[in-house]
N, C-alpha and C. Protein backbone atom coordinates (compact mmCIF):
# COMPACT_ATOMS: atom_id res chain seq x y z
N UNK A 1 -36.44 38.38 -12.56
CA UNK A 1 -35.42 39.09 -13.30
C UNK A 1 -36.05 40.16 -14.17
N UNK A 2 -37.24 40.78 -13.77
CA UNK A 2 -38.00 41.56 -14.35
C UNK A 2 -37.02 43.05 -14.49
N UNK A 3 -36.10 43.60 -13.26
CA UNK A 3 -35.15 44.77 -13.24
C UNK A 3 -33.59 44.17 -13.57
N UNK A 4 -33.26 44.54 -14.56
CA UNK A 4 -31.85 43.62 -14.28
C UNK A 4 -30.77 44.59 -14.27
N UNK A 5 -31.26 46.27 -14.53
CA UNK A 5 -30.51 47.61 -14.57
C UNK A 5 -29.17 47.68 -12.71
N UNK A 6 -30.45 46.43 -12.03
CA UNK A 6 -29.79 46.52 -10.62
C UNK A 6 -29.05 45.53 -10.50
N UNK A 7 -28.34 44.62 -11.51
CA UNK A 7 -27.75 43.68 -11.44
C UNK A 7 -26.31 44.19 -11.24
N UNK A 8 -25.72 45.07 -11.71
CA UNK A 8 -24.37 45.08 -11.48
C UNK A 8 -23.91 45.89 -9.99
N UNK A 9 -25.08 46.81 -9.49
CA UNK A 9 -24.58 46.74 -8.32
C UNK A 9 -24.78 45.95 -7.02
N UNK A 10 -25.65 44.84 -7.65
CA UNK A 10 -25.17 43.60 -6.56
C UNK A 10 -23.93 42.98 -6.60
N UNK A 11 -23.67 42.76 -7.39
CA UNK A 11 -22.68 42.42 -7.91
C UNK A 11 -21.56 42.79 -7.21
N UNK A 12 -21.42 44.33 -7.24
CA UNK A 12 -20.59 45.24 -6.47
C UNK A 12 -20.61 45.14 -5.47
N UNK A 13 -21.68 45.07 -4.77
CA UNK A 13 -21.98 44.14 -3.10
C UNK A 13 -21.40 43.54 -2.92
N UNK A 14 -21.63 42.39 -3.67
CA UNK A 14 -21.36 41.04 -3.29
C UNK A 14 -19.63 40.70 -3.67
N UNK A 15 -19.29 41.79 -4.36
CA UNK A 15 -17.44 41.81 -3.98
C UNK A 15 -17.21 42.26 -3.14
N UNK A 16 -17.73 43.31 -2.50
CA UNK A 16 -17.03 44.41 -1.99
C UNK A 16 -17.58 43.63 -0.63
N UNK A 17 -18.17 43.00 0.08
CA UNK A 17 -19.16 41.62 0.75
C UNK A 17 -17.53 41.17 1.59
N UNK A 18 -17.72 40.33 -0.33
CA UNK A 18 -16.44 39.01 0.50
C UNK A 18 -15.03 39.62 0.47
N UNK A 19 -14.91 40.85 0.11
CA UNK A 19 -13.38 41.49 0.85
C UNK A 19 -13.53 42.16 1.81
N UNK A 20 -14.89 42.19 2.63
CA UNK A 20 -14.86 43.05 3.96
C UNK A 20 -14.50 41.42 4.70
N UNK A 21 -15.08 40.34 4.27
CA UNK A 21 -15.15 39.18 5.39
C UNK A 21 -13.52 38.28 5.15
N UNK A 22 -13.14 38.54 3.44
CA UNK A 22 -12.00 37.92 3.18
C UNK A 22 -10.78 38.14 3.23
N UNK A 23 -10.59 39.40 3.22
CA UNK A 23 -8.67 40.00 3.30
C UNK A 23 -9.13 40.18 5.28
N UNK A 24 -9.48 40.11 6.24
CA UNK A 24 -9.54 39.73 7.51
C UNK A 24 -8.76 38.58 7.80
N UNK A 25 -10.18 37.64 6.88
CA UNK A 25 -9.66 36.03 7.31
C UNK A 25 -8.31 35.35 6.99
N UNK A 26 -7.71 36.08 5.91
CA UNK A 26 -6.44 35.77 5.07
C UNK A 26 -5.29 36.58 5.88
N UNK A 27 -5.51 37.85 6.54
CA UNK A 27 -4.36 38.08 7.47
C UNK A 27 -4.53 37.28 8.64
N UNK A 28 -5.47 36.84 9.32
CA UNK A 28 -5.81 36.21 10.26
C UNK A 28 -5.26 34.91 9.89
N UNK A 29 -5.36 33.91 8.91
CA UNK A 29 -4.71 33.05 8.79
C UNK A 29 -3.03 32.88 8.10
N UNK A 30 -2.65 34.31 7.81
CA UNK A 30 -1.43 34.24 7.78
C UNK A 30 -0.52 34.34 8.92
N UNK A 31 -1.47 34.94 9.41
CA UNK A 31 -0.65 35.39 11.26
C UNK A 31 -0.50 33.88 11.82
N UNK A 32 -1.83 33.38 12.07
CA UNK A 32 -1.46 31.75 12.65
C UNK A 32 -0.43 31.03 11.65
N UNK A 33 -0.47 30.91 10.55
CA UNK A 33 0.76 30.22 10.10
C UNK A 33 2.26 30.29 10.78
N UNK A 34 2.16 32.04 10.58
CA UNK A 34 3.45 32.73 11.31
C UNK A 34 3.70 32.05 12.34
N UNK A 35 2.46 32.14 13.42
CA UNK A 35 3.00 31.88 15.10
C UNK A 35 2.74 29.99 15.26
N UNK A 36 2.46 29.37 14.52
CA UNK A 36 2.58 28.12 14.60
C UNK A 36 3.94 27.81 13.95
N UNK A 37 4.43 28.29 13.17
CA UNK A 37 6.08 28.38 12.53
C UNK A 37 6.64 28.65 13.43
N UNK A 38 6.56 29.50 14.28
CA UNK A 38 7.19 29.98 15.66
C UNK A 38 7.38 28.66 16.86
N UNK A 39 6.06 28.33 16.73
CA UNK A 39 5.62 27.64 18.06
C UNK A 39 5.91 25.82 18.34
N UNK A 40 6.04 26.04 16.55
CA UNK A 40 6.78 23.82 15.94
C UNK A 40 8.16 24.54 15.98
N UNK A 41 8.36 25.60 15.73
CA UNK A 41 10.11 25.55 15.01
C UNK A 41 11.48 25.61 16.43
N UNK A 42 10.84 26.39 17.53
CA UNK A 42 11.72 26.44 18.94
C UNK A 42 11.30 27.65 18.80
């Protein structure tokens, strides 16, 4: 932890990270909700 001037744009990475991998997975699992609502309901 000798540089820590570079700490906040990991940081920024590491959000900007898990909303490239997370708003995907969250439409992706809203869609299956959808078509399994579809697919139990008739």
């Amino acid at each position: 932890m000798a540089d820590e001037s570079n700490a906040p744009d990991r940081r920024a990475l590491t959000v900007l990270a898990w909303l490239w991998v997370g708003a995907p997975l969250c439409y992706g699992l809203y869609e299956l909700v959808l078509k399994a609502r579809q697919l139990f309901a008739g």
